[in-house]
PDB file of N, CA and C in Angstrom:
ATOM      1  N   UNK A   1      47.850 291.735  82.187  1.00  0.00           N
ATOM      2  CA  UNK A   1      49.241 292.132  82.151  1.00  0.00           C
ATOM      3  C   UNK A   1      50.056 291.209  83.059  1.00  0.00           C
ATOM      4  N   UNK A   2      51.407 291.158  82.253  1.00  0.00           N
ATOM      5  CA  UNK A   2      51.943 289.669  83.285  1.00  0.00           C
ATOM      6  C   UNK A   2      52.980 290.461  83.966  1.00  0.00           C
ATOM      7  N   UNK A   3      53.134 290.038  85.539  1.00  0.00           N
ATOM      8  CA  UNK A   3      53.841 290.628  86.365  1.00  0.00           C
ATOM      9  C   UNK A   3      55.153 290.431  85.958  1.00  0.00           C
ATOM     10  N   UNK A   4      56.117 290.956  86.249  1.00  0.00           N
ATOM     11  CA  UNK A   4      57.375 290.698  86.156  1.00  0.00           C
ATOM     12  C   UNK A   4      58.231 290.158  87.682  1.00  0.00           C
ATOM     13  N   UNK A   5      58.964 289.596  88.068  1.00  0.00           N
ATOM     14  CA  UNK A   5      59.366 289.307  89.327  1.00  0.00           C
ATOM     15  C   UNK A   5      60.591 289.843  89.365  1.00  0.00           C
ATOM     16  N   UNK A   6      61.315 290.593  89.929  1.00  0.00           N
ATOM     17  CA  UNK A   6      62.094 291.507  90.649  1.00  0.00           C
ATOM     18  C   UNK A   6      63.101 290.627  92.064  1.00  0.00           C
ATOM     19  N   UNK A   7      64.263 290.007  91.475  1.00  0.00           N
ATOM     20  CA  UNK A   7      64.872 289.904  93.123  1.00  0.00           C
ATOM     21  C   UNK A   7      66.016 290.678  93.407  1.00  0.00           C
ATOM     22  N   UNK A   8      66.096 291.192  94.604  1.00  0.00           N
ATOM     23  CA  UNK A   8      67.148 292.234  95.205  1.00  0.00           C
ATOM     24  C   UNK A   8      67.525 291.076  95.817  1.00  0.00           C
ATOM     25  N   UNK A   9      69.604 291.211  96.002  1.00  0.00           N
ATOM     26  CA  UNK A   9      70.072 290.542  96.391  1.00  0.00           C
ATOM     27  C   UNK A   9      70.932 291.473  97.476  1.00  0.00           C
ATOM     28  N   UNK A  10      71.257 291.458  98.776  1.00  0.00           N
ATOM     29  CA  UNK A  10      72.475 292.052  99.503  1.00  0.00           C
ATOM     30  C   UNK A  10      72.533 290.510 100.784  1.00  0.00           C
ATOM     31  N   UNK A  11      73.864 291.129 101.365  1.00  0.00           N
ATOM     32  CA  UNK A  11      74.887 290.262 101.854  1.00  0.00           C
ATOM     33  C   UNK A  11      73.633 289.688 103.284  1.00  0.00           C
ATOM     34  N   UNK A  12      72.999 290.732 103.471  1.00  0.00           N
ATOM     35  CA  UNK A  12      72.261 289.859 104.972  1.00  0.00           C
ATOM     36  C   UNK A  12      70.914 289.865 104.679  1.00  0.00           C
ATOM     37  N   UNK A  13      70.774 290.948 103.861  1.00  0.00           N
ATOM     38  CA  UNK A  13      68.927 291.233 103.684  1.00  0.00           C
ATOM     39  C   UNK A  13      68.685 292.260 104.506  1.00  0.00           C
ATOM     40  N   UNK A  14      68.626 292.881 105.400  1.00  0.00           N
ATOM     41  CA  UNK A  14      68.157 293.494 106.372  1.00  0.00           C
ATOM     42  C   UNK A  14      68.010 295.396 105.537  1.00  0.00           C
ATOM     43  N   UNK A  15      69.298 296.277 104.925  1.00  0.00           N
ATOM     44  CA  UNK A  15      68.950 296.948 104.520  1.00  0.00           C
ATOM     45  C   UNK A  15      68.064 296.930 102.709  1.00  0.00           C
ATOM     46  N   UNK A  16      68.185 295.558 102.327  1.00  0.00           N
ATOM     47  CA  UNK A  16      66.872 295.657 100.450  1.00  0.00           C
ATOM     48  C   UNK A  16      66.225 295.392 101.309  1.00  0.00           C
ATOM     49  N   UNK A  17      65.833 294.813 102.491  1.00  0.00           N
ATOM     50  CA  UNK A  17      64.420 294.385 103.091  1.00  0.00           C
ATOM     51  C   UNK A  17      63.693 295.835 103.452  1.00  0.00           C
ATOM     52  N   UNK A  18      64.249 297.318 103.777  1.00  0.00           N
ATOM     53  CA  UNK A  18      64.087 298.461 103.711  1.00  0.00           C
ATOM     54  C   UNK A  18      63.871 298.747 102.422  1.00  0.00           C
ATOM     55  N   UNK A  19      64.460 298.602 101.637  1.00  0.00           N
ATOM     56  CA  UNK A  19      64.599 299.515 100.299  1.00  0.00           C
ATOM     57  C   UNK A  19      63.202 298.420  99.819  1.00  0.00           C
ATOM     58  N   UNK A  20      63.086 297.243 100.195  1.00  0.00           N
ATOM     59  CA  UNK A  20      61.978 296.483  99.013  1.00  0.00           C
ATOM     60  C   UNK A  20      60.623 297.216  99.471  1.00  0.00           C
ATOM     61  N   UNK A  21      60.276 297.757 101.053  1.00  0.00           N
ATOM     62  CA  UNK A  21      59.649 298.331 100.890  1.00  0.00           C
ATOM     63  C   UNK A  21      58.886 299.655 100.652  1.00  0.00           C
ATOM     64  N   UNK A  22      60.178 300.851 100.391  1.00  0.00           N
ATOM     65  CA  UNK A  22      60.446 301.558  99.802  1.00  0.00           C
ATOM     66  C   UNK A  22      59.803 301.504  97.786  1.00  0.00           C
ATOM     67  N   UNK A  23      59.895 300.844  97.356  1.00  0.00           N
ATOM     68  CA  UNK A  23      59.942 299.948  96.360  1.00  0.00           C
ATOM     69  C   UNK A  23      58.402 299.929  95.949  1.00  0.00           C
ATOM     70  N   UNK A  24      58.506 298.866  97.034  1.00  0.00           N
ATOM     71  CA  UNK A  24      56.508 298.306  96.760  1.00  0.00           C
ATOM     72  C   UNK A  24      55.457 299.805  96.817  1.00  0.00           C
ATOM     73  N   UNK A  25      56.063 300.891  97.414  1.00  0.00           N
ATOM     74  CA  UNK A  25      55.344 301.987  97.404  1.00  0.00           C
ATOM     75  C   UNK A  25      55.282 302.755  96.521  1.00  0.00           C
ATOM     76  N   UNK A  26      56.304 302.784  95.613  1.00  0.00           N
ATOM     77  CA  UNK A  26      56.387 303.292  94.243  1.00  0.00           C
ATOM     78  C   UNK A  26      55.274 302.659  92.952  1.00  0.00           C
ATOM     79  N   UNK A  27      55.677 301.225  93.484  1.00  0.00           N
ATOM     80  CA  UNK A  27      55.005 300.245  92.642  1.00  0.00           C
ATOM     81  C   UNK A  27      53.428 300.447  92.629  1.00  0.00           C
ATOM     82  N   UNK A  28      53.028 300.058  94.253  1.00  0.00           N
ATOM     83  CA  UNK A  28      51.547 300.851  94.362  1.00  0.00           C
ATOM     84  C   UNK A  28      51.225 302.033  93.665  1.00  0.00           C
ATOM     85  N   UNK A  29      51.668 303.053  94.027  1.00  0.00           N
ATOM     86  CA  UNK A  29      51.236 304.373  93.748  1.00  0.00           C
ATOM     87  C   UNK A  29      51.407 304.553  92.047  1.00  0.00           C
ATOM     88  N   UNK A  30      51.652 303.831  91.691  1.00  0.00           N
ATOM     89  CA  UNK A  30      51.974 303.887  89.578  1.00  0.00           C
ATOM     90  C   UNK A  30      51.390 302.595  89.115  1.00  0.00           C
ATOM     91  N   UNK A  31      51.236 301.729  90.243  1.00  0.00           N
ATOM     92  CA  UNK A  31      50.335 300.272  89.684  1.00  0.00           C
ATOM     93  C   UNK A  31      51.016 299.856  88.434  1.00  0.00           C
ATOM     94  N   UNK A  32      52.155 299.583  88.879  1.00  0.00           N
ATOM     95  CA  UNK A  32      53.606 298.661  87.539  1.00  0.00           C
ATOM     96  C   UNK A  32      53.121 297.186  88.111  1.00  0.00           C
ATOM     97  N   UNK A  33      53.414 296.458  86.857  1.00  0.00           N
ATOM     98  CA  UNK A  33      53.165 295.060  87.203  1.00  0.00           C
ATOM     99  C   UNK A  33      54.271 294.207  87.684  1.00  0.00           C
ATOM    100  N   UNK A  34      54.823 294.807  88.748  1.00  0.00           N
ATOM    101  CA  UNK A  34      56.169 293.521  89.176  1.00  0.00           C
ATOM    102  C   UNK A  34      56.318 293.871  90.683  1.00  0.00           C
ATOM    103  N   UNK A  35      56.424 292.183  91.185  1.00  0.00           N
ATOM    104  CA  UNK A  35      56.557 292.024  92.316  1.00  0.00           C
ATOM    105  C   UNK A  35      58.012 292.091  92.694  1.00  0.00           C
ATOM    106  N   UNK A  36      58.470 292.470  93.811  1.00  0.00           N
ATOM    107  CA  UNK A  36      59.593 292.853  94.268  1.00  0.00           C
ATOM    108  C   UNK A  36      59.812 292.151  95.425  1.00  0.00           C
ATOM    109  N   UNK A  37      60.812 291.258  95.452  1.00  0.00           N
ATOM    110  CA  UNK A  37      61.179 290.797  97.212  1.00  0.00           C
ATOM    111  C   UNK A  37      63.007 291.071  97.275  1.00  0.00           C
ATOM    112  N   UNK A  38      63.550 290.578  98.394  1.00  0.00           N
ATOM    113  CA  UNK A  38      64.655 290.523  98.701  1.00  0.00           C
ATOM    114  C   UNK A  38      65.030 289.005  98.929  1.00  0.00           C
ATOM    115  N   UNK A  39      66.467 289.277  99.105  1.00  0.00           N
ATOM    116  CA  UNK A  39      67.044 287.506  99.675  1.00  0.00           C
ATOM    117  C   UNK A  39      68.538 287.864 100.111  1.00  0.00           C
ATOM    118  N   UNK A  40      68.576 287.227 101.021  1.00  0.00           N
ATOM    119  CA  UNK A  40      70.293 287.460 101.315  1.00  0.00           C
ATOM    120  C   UNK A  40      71.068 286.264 100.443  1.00  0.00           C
ATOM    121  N   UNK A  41      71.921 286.768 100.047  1.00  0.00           N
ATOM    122  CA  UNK A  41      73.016 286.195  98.898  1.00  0.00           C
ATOM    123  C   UNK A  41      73.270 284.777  99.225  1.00  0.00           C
ATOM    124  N   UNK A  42      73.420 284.704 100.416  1.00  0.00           N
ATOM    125  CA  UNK A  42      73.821 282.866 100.861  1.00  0.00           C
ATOM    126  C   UNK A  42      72.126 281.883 100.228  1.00  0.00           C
ATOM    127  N   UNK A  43      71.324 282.345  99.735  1.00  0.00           N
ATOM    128  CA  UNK A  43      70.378 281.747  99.475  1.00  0.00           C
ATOM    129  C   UNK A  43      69.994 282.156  97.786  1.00  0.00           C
ATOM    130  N   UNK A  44      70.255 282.886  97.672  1.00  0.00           N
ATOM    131  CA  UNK A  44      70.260 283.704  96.197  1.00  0.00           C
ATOM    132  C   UNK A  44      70.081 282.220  95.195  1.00  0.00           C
ATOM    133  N   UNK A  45      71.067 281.850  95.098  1.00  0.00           N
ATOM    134  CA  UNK A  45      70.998 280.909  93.952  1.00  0.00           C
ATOM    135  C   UNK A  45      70.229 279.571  94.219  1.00  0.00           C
ATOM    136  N   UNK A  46      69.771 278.727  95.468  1.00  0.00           N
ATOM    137  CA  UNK A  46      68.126 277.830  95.112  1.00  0.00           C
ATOM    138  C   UNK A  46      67.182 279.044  94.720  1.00  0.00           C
ATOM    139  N   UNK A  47      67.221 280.304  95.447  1.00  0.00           N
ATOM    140  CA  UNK A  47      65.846 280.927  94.719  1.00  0.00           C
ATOM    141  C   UNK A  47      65.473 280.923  93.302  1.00  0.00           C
ATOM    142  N   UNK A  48      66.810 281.215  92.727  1.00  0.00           N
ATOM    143  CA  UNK A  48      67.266 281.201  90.841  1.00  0.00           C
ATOM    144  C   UNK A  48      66.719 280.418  90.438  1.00  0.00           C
ATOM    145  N   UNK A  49      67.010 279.145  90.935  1.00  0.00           N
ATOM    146  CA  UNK A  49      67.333 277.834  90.440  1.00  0.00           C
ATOM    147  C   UNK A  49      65.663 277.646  90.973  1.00  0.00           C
ATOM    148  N   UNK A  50      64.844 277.672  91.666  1.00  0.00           N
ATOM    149  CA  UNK A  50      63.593 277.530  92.262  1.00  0.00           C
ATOM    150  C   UNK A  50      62.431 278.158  91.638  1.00  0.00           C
ATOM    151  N   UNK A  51      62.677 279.471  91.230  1.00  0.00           N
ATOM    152  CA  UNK A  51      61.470 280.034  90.622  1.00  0.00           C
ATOM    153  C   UNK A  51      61.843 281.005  89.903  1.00  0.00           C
ATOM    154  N   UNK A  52      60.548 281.479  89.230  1.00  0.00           N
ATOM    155  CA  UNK A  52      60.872 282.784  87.966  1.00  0.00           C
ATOM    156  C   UNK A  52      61.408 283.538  88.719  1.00  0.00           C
ATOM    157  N   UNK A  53      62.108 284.313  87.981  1.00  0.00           N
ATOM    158  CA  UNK A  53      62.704 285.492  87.999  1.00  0.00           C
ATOM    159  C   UNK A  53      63.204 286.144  86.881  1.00  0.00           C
ATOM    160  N   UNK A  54      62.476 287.322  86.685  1.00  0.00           N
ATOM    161  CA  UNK A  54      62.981 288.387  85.595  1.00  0.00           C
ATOM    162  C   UNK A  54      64.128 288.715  85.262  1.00  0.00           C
ATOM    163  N   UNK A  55      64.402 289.523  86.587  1.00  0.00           N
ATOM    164  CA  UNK A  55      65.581 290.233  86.595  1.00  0.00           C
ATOM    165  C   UNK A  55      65.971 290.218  88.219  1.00  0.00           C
ATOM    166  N   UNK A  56      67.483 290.384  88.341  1.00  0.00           N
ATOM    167  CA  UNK A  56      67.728 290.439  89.387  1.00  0.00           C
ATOM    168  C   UNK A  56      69.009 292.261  89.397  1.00  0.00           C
ATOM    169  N   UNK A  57      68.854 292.607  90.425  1.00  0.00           N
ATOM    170  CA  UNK A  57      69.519 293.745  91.553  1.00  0.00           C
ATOM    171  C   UNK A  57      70.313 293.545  92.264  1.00  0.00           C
ATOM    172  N   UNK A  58      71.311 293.958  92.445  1.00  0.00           N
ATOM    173  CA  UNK A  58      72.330 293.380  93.406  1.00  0.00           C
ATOM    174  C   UNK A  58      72.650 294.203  94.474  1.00  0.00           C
ATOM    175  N   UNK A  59      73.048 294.678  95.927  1.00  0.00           N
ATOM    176  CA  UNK A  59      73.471 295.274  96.390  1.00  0.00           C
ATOM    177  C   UNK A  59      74.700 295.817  96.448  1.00  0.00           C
ATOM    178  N   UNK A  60      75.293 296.822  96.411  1.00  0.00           N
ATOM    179  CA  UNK A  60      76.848 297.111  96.574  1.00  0.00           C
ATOM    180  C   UNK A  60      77.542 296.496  97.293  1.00  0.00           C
ATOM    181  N   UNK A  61      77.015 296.114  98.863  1.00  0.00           N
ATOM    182  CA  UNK A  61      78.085 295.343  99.405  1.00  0.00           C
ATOM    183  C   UNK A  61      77.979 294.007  99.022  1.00  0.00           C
ATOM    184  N   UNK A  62      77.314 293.518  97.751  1.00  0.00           N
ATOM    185  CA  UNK A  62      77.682 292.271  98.021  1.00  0.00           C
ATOM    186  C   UNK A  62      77.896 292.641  95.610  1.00  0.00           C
ATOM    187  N   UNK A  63      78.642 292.856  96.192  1.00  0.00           N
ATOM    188  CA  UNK A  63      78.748 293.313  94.193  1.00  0.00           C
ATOM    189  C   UNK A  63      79.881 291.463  94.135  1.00  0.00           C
ATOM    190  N   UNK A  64      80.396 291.378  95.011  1.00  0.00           N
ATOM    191  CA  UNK A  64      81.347 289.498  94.742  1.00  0.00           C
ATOM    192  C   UNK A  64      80.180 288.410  94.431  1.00  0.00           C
ATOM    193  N   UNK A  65      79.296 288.556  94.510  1.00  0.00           N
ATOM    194  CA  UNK A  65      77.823 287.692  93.890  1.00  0.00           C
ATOM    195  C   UNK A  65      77.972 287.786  92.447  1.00  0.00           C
ATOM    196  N   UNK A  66      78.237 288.681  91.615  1.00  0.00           N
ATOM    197  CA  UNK A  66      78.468 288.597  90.525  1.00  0.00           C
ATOM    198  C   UNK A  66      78.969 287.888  89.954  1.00  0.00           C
ATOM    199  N   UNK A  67      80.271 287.674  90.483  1.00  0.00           N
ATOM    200  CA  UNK A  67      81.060 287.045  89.740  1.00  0.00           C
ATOM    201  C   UNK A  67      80.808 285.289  90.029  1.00  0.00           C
ATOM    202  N   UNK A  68      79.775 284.793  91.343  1.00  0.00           N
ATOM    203  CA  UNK A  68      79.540 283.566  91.565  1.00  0.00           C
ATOM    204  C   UNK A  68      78.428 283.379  90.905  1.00  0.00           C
ATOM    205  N   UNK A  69      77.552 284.179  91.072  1.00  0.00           N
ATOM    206  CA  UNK A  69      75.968 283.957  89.862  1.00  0.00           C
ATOM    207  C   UNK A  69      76.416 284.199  88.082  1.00  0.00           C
ATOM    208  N   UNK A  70      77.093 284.526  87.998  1.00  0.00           N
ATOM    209  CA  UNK A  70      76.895 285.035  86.485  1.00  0.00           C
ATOM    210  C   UNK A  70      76.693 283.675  85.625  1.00  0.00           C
ATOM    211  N   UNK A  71      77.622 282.727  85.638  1.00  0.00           N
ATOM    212  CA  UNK A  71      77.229 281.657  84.800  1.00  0.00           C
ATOM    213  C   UNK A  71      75.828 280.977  84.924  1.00  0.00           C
ATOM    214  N   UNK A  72      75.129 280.842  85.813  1.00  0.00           N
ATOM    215  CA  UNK A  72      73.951 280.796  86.210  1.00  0.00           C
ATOM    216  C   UNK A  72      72.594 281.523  85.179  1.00  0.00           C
ATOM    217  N   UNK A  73      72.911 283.215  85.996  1.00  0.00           N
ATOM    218  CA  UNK A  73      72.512 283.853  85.246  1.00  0.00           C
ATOM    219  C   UNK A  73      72.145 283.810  84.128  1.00  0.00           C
ATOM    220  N   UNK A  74      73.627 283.537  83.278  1.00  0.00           N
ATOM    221  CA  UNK A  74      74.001 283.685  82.158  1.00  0.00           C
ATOM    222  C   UNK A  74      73.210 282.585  81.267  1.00  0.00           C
ATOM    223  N   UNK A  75      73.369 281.290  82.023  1.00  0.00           N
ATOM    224  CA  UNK A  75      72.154 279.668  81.563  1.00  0.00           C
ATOM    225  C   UNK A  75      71.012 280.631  81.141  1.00  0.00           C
ATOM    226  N   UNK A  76      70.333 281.105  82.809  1.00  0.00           N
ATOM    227  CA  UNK A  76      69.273 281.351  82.657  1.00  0.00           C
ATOM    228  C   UNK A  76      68.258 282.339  81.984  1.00  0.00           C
ATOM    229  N   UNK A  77      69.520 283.142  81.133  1.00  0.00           N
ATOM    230  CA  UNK A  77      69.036 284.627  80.314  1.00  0.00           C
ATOM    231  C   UNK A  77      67.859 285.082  81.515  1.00  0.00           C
ATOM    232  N   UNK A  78      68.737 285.882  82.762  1.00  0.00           N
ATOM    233  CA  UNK A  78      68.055 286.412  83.860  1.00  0.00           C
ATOM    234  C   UNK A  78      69.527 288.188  83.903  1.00  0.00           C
ATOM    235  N   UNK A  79      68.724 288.709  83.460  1.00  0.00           N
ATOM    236  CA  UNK A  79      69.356 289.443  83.240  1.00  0.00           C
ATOM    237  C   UNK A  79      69.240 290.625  85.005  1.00  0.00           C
ATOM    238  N   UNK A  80      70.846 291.480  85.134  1.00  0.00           N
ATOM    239  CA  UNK A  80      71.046 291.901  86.380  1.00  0.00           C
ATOM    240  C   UNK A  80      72.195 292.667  86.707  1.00  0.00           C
ATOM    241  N   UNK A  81      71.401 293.056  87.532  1.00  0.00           N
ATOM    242  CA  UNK A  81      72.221 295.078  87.492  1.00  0.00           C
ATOM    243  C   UNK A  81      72.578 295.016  89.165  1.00  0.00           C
ATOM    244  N   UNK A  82      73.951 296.128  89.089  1.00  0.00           N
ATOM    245  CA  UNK A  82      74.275 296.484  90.438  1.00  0.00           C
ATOM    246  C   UNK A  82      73.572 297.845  90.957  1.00  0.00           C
ATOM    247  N   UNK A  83      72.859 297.648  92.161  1.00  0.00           N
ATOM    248  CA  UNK A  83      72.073 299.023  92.290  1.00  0.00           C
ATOM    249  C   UNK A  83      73.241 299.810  92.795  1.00  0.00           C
ATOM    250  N   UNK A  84      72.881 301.007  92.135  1.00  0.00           N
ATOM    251  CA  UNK A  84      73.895 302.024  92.463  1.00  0.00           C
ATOM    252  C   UNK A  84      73.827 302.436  93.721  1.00  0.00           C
ATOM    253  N   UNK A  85      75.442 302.838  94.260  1.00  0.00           N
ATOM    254  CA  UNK A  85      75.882 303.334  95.644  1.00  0.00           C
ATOM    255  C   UNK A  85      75.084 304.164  96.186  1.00  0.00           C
ATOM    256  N   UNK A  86      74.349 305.191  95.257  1.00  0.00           N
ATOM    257  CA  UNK A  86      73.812 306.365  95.810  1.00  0.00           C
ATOM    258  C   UNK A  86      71.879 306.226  96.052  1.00  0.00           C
ATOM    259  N   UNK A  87      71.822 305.069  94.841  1.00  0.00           N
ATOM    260  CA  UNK A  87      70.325 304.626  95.616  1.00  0.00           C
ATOM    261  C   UNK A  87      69.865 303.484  96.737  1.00  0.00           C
ATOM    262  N   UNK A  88      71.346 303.038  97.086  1.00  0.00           N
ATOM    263  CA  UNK A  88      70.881 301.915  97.807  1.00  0.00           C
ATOM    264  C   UNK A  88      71.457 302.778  99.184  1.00  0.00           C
ATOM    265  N   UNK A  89      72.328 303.787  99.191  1.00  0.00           N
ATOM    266  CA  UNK A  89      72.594 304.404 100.597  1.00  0.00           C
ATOM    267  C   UNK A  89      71.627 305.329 101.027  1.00  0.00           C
ATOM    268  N   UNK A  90      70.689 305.781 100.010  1.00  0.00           N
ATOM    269  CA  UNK A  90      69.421 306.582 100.484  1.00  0.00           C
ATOM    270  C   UNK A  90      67.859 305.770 100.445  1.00  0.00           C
ATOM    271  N   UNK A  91      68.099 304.669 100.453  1.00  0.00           N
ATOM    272  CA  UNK A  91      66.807 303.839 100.824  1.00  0.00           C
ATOM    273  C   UNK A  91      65.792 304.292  99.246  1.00  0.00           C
ATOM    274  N   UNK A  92      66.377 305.037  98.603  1.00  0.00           N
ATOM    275  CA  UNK A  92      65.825 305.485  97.485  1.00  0.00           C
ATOM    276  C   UNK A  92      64.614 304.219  96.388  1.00  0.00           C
ATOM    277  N   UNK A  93      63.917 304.065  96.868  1.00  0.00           N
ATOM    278  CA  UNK A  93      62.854 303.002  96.351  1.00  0.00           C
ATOM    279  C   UNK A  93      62.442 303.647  94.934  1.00  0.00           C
ATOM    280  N   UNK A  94      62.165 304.641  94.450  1.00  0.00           N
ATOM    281  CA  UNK A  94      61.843 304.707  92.959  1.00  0.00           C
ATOM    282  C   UNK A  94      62.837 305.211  92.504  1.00  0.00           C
ATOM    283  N   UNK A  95      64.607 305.535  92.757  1.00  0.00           N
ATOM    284  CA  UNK A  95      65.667 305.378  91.894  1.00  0.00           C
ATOM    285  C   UNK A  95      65.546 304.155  91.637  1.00  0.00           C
ATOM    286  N   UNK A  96      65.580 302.804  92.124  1.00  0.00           N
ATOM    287  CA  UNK A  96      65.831 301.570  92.061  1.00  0.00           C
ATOM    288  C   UNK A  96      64.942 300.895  91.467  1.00  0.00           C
ATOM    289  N   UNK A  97      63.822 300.940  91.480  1.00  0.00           N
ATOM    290  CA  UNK A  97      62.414 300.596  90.673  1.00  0.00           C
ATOM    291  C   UNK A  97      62.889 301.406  89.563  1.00  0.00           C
ATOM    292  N   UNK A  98      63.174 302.453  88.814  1.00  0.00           N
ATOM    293  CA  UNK A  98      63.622 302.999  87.973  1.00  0.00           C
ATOM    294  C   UNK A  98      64.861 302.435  87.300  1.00  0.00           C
ATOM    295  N   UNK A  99      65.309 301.856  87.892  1.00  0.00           N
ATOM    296  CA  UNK A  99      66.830 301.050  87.517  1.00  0.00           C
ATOM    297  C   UNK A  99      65.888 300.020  87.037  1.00  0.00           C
ATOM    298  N   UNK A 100      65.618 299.347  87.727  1.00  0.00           N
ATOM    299  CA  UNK A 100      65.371 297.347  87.502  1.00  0.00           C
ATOM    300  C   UNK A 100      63.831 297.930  86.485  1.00  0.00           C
ATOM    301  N   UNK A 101      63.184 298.970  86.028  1.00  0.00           N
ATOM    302  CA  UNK A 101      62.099 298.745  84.829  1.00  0.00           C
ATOM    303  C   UNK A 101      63.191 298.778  83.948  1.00  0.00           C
ATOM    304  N   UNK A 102      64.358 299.900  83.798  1.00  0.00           N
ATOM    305  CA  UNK A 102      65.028 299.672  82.609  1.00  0.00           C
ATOM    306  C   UNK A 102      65.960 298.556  82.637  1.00  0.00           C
ATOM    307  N   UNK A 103      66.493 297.873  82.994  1.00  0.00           N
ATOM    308  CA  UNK A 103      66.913 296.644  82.966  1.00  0.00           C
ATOM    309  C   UNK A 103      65.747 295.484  82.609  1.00  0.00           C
ATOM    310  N   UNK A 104      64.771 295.585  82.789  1.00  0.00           N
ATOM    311  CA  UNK A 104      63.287 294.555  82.949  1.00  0.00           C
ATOM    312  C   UNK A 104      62.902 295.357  81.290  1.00  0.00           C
ATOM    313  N   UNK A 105      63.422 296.617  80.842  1.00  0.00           N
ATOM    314  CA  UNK A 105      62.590 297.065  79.387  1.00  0.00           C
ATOM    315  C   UNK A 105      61.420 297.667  79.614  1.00  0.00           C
ATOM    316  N   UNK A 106      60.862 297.279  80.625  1.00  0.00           N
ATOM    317  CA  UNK A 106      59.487 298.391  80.704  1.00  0.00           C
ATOM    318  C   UNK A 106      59.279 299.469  80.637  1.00  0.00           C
ATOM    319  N   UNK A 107      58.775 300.065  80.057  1.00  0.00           N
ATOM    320  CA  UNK A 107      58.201 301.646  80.325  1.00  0.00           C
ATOM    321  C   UNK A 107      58.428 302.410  81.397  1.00  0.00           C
ATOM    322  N   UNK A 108      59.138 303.440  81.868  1.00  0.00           N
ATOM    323  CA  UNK A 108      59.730 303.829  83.524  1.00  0.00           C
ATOM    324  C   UNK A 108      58.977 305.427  83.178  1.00  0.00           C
ATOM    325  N   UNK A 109      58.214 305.718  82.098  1.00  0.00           N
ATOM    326  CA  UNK A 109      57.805 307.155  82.495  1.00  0.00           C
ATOM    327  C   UNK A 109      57.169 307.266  83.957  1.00  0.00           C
ATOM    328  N   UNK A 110      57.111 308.372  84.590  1.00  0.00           N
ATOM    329  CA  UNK A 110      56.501 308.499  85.690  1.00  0.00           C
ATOM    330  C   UNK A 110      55.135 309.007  85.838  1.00  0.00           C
TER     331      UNK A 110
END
């Protein structure tokens, strides 16, 4: 089974660097095939431009990434979602893994 790669994007990293591992514990405990990291936005696009990536997540405070990645994106048919206000303010790791399988198409039963 081929992993899928997962990048969370927010403005410093410090709170997806919480939520990614929030995340990876969901992932463990259901054994889904996708790796999950973070990146703060000032670096976001060599990562793009550097390696696979599935799908990407965005943080709320940095939802103005959108509008600088999208053509990018858009090249790269890398498809990408804004995590919602209410799972990224509760550290909520399998709302958000639940977001990015259905954005990624995978199977999200639990």
């Amino acid at each position: 089974m081929e992993y899928k790669n997962l990048l969370l994007i927010c403005a410093s990293g410090i709170t997806t660097g919480l939520l990614v591992r929030s995340i990876q514990k969901n992932i463990e405990a259901r054994d889904i095939p996708i790796h999950v990291y973070s990146a703060p936005a000032i670096i976001s696009e060599q990562i793009i431009n550097d390696q696979k990536i599935d799908g990407i997540m965005i943080g709320p405070q940095a939802r103005y990434e959108i509008s600088r990645l999208e053509d990018l994106l858009s090249f790269k048919k890398i498809p990408y979602k804004l995590i919602s206000d209410e799972n990224y303010e509760l550290l909520n790791g399998a709302g958000v893994l639940e977001e990015g399988m259905k954005m990624l198409k995978m199977e999200t039963s639990k």
